[in-house]
Protein backbone atom coordinates (compact mmCIF):
# COMPACT_ATOMS: atom_id res chain seq x y z
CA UNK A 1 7.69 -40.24 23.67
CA UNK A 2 7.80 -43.64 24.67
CA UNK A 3 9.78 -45.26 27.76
CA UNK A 4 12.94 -45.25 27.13
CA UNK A 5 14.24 -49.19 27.18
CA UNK A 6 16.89 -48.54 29.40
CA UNK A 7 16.83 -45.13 31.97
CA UNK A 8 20.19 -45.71 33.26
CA UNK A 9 21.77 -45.25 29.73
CA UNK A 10 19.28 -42.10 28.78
CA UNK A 11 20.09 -40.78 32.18
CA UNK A 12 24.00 -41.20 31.41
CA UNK A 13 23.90 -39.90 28.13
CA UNK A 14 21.77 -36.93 29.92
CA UNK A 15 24.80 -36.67 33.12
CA UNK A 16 27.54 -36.36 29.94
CA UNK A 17 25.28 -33.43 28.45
CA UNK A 18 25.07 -31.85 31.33
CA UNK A 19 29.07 -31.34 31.59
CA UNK A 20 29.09 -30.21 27.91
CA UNK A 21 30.14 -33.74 26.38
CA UNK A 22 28.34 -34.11 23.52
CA UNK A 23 27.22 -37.39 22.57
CA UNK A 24 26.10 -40.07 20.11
CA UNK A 25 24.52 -43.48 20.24
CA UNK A 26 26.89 -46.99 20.34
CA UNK A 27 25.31 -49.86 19.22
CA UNK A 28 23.35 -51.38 22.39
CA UNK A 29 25.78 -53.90 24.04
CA UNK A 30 29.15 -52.84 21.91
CA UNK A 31 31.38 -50.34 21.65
CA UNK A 32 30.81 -49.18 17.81
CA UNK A 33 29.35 -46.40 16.72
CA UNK A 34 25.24 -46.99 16.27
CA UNK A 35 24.41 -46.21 11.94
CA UNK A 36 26.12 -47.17 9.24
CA UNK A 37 30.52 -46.58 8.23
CA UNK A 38 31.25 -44.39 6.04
CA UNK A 39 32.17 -47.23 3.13
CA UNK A 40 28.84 -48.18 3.40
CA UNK A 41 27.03 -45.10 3.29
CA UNK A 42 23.84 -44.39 1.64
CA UNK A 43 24.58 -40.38 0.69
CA UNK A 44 20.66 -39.77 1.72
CA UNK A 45 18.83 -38.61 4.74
CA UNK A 46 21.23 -37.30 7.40
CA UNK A 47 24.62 -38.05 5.00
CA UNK A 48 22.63 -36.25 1.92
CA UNK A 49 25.38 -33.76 1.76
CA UNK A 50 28.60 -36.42 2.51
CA UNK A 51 28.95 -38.48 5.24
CA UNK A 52 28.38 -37.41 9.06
CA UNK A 53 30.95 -39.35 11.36
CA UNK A 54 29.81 -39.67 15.03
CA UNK A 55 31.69 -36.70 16.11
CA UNK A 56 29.88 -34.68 13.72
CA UNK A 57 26.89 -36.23 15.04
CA UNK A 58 27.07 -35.99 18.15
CA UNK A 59 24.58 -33.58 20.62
CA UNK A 60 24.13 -31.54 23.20
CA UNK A 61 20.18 -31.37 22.92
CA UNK A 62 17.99 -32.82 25.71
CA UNK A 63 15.26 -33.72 23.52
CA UNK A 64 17.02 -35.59 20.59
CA UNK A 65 18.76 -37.60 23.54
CA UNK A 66 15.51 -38.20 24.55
CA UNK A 67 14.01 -39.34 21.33
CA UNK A 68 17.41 -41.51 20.29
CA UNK A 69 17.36 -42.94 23.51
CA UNK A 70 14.01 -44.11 23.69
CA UNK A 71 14.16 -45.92 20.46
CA UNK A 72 17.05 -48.35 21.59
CA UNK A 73 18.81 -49.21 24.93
CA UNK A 74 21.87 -47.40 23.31
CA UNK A 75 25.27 -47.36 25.01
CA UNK A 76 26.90 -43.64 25.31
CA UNK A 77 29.48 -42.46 22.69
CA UNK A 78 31.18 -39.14 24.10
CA UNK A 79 33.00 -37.27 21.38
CA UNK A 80 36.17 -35.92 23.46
CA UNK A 81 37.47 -33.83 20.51
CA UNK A 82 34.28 -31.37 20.38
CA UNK A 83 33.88 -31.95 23.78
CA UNK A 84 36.76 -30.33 24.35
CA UNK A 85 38.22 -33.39 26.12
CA UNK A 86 41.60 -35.38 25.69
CA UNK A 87 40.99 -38.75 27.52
CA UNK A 88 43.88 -41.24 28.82
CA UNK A 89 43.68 -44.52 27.93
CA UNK A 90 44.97 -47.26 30.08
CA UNK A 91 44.51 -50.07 29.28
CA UNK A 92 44.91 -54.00 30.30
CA UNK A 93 47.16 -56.80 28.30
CA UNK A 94 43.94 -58.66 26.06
CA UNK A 95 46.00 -61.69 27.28
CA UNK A 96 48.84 -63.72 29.04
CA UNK A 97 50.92 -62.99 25.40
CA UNK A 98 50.40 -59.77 25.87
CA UNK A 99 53.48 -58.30 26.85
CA UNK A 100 55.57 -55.17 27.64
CA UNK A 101 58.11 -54.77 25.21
CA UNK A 102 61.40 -54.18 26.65
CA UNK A 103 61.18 -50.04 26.95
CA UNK A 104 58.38 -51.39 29.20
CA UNK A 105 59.70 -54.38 30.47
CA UNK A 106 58.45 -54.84 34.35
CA UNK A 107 55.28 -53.07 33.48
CA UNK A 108 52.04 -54.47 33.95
CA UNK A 109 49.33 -52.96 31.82
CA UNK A 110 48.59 -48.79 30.69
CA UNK A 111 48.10 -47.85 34.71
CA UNK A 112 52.12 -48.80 35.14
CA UNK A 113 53.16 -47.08 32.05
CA UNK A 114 51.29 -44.14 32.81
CA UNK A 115 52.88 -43.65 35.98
CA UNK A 116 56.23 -44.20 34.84
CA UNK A 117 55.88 -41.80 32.40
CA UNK A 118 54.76 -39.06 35.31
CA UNK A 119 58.05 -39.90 37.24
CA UNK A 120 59.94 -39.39 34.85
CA UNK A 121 58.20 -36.08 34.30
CA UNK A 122 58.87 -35.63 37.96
CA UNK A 123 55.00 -35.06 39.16
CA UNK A 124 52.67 -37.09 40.70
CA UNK A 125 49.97 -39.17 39.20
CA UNK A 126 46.97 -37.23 38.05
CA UNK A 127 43.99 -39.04 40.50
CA UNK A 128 41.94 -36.06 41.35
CA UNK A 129 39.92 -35.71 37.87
CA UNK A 130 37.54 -37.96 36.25
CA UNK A 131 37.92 -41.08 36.41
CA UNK A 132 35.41 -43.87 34.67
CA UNK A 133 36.76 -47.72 35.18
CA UNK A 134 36.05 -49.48 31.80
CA UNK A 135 34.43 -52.87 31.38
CA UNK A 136 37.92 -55.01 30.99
CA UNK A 137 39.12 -52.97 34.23
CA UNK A 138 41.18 -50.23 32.54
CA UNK A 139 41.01 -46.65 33.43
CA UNK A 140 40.25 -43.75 31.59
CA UNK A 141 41.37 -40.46 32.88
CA UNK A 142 39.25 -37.13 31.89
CA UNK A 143 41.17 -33.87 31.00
CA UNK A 144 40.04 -30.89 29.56
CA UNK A 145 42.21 -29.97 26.28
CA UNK A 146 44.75 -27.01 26.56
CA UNK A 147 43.66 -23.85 24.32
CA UNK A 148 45.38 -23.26 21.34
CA UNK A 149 46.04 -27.10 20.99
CA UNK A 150 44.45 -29.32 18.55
CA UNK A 151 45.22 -32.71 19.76
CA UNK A 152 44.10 -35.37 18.04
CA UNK A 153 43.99 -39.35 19.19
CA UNK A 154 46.98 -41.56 19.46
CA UNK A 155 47.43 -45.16 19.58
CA UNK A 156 50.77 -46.31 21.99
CA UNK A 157 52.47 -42.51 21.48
CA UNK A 158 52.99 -42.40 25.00
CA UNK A 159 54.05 -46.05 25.85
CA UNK A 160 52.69 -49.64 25.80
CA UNK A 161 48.42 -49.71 26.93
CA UNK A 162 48.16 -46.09 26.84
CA UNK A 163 46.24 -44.28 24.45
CA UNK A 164 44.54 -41.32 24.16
CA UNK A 165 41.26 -39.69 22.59
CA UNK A 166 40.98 -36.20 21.58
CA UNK A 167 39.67 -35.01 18.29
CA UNK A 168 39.05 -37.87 15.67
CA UNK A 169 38.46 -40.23 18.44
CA UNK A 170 35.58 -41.10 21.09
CA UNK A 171 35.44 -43.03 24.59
CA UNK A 172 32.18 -45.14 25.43
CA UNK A 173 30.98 -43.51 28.63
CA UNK A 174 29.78 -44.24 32.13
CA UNK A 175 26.74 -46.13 32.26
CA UNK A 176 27.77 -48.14 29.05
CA UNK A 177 27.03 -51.69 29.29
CA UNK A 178 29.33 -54.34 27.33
CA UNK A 179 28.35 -58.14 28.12
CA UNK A 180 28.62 -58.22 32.04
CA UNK A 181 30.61 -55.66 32.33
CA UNK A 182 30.05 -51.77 32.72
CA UNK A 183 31.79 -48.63 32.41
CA UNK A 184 31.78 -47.39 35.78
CA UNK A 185 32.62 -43.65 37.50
CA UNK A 186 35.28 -44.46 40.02
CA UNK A 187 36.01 -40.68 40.70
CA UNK A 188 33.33 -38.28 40.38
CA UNK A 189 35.28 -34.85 39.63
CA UNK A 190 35.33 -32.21 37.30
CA UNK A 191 38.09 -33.18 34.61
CA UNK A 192 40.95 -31.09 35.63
CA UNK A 193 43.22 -29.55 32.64
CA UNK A 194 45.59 -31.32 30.61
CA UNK A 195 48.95 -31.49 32.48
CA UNK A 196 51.15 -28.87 30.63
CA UNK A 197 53.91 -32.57 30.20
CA UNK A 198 51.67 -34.52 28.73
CA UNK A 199 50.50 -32.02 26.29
CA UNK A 200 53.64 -31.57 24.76
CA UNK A 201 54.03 -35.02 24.72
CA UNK A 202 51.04 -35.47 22.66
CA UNK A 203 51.63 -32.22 20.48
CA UNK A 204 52.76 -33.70 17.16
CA UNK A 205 55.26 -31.49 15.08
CA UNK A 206 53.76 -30.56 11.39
CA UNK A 207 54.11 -32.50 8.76
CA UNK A 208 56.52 -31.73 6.44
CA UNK A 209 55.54 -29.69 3.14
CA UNK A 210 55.45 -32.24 0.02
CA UNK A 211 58.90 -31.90 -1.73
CA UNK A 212 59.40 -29.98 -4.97
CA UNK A 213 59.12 -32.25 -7.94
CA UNK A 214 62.54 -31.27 -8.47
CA UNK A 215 64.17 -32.06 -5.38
CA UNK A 216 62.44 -35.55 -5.63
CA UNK A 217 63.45 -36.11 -9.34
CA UNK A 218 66.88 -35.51 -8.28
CA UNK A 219 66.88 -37.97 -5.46
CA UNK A 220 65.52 -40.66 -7.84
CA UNK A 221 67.95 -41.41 -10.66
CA UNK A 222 66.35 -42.81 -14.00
CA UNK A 223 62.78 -41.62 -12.94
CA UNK A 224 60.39 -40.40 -15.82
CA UNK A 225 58.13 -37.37 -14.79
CA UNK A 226 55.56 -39.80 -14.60
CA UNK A 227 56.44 -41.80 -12.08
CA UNK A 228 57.70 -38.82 -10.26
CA UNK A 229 54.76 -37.11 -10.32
CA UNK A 230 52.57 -40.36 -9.16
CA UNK A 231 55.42 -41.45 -6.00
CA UNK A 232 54.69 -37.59 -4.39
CA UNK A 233 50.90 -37.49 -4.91
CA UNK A 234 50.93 -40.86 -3.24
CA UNK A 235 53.41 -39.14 -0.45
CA UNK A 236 51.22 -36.02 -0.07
CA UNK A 237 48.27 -39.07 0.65
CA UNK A 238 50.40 -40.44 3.30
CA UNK A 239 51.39 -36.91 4.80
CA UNK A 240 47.61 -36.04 4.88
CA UNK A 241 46.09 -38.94 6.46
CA UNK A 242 44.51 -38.59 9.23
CA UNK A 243 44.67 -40.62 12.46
CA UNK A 244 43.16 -44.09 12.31
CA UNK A 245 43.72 -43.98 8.71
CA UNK A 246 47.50 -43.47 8.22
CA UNK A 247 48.75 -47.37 8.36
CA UNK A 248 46.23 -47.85 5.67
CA UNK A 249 47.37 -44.87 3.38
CA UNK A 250 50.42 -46.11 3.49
CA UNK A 251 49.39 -49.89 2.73
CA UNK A 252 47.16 -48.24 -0.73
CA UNK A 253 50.37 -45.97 -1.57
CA UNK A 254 52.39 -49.12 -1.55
CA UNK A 255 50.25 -51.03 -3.65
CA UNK A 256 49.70 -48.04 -6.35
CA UNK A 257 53.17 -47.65 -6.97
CA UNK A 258 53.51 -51.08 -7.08
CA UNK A 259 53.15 -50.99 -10.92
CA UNK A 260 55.41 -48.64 -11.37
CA UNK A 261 58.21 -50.78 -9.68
CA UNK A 262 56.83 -53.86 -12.14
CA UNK A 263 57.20 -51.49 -15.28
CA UNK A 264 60.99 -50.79 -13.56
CA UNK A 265 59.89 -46.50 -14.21
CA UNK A 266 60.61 -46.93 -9.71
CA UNK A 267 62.77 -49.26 -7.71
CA UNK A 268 61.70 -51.04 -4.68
CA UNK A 269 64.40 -49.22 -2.43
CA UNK A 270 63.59 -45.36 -3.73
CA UNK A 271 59.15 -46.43 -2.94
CA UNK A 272 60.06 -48.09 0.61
CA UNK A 273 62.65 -45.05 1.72
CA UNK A 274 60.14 -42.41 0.89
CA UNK A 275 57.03 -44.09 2.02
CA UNK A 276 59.28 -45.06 5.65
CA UNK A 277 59.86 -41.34 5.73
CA UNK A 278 56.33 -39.88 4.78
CA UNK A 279 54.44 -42.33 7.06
CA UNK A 280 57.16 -41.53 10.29
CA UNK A 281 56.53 -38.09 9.67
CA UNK A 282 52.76 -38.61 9.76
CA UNK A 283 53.13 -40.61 13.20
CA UNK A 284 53.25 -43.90 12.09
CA UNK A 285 56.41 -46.52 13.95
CA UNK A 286 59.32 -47.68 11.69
CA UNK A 287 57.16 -51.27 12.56
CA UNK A 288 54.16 -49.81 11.02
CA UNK A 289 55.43 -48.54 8.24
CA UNK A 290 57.75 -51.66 7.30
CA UNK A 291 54.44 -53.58 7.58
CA UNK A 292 52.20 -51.75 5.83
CA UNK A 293 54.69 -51.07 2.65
CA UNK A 294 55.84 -54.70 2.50
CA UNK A 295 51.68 -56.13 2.62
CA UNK A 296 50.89 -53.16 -0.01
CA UNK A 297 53.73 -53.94 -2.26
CA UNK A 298 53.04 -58.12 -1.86
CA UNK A 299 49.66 -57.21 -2.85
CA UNK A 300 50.37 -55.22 -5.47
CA UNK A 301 52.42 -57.65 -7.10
CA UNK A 302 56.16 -55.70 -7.12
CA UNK A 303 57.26 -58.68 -5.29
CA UNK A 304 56.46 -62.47 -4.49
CA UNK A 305 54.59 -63.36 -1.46
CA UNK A 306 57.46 -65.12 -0.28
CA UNK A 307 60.01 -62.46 -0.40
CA UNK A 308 57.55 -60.89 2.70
């Protein structure tokens, strides 16, 4: 095998291994995932039987980090949701007009948030696990996921600069270099567990079963079986998306049933109520889901630009 072009990032993508983190390659110098997106994918070699996402990709074996990390100065993907990882977040503002909303008001960036949240949980902060400083200056705090928990990633769920990744998301690890800056360890621990708080915050109630054809038809006066038919399909889209992908299922369930409102078989107020409830009950904001519906339905020509 040939030198690897970088032995700090083989030897961090061999230190994740070694805990049990499985990894993946980012693209030297960035954050993203190294290969192609799914929307672009080829359907042969590794994706012959449906695309592989990174998590599905990722490793635990010595050698193939050896041989991917050899080819390329790769950064170090670490999939937290097989890795049996939840990772928190914090983040900094991207900018001086980056502000706390007023829930948050006061606060400066993820680290503030954070800590607010664990007072009012009435514990301390949770220092004494892993703890990698990211390029911008953030933190992000390792756990270990609870058993019997699938927790998947969440954008803002806990408060303003705090995320978290679990299954269905990734964190670039230590080692990872980004411009001039580097994702550095700042406490080298074992991750401790989960707090028992913060997993129930995170644990998101199940979604809703779709809603008999009949019970919908009666909530929607004037509405053919057609149309009836189409708005839960789209709903059951909606209920079903995953994370990452929900504000945009809602956006493409907007513009389908679009039409329908142009040929008058829906109204614009029975499409927006439903889709506001589906996409709140999938974990999207009332913001998000305004958004979304009102772009999809623009788009989709139920109503002028200008009434946006």
């Amino acid at each position: 095998m040939a030198a690897p072009h970088n032995p700090a990032l083989l030897q961090a993508a061999l230190s994740a291994i070694g805990r049990g983190w499985p990894v993946f390659p980012v693209r030297p110098g960035d954050k993203r995932p190294a290969g192609h997106p799914e929307r672009s994918c080829p359907g042969t070699g590794r994706c012959a039987e449906g695309h592989r996402t990174p998590e599905q990709r990722a490793t635990l074996d010595a050698d193939s980090v050896r041989a991917c990390w050899g080819s390329a100065p790769y950064n170090v993907g670490i999939a937290t949701g097989p890795a049996g990882l939840v990772v928190v977040d914090l983040d900094l503002p991207k900018d001086a007009a980056d502000t706390a909303p007023s829930e948050w008001a006061g606060m400066a960036d993820g680290l503030d948030v954070f800590a607010a949240l664990c007072e009012r949980a009435g514990v301390r902060l949770p220092t004494e696990t892993y703890t990698v400083r990211t390029r911008r200056g953030g933190q992000h705090l390792y756990f270990t996921a609870p058993e019997g928990k699938t927790l998947r990633s969440t954008g803002g769920t806990l408060g303003w600069k705090v995320d978290t990744r679990a299954w269905g998301g990734y964190v670039v690890g230590a080692g990872s270099l980004i411009g001039t800056g580097g994702y550095e360890v700042i406490h080298e621990a074992p991750a401790a567990p989960l707090p028992a708080w913060l997993g129930d915050l995170l644990t998101t109630p199940p979604a809703p079963a779709p809603m008999p054809l009949s019970e919908l038809s009666a909530r929607m006066r004037n509405a053919t079986a057609y149309s009836t038919t189409a708005l839960r399909g789209e709903l059951e889209k909606v209920l079903s998306a995953r994370e990452g992908g929900r504000n945009r299922s809602v956006y493409f369930a907007a513009y389908a049933l679009a039409r329908l409102i142009r040929t008058e078989d829906l109204t614009e107020a029975t499409v927006t109520s439903e889709l506001m409830s589906a996409g709140q009950s999938a974990g999207l904001s009332a913001s998000e889901c305004r958004t979304a519906i009102r772009s999809g339905l623009v788009r989709g020509g139920a109503r002028e630009a200008s009434a946006a």
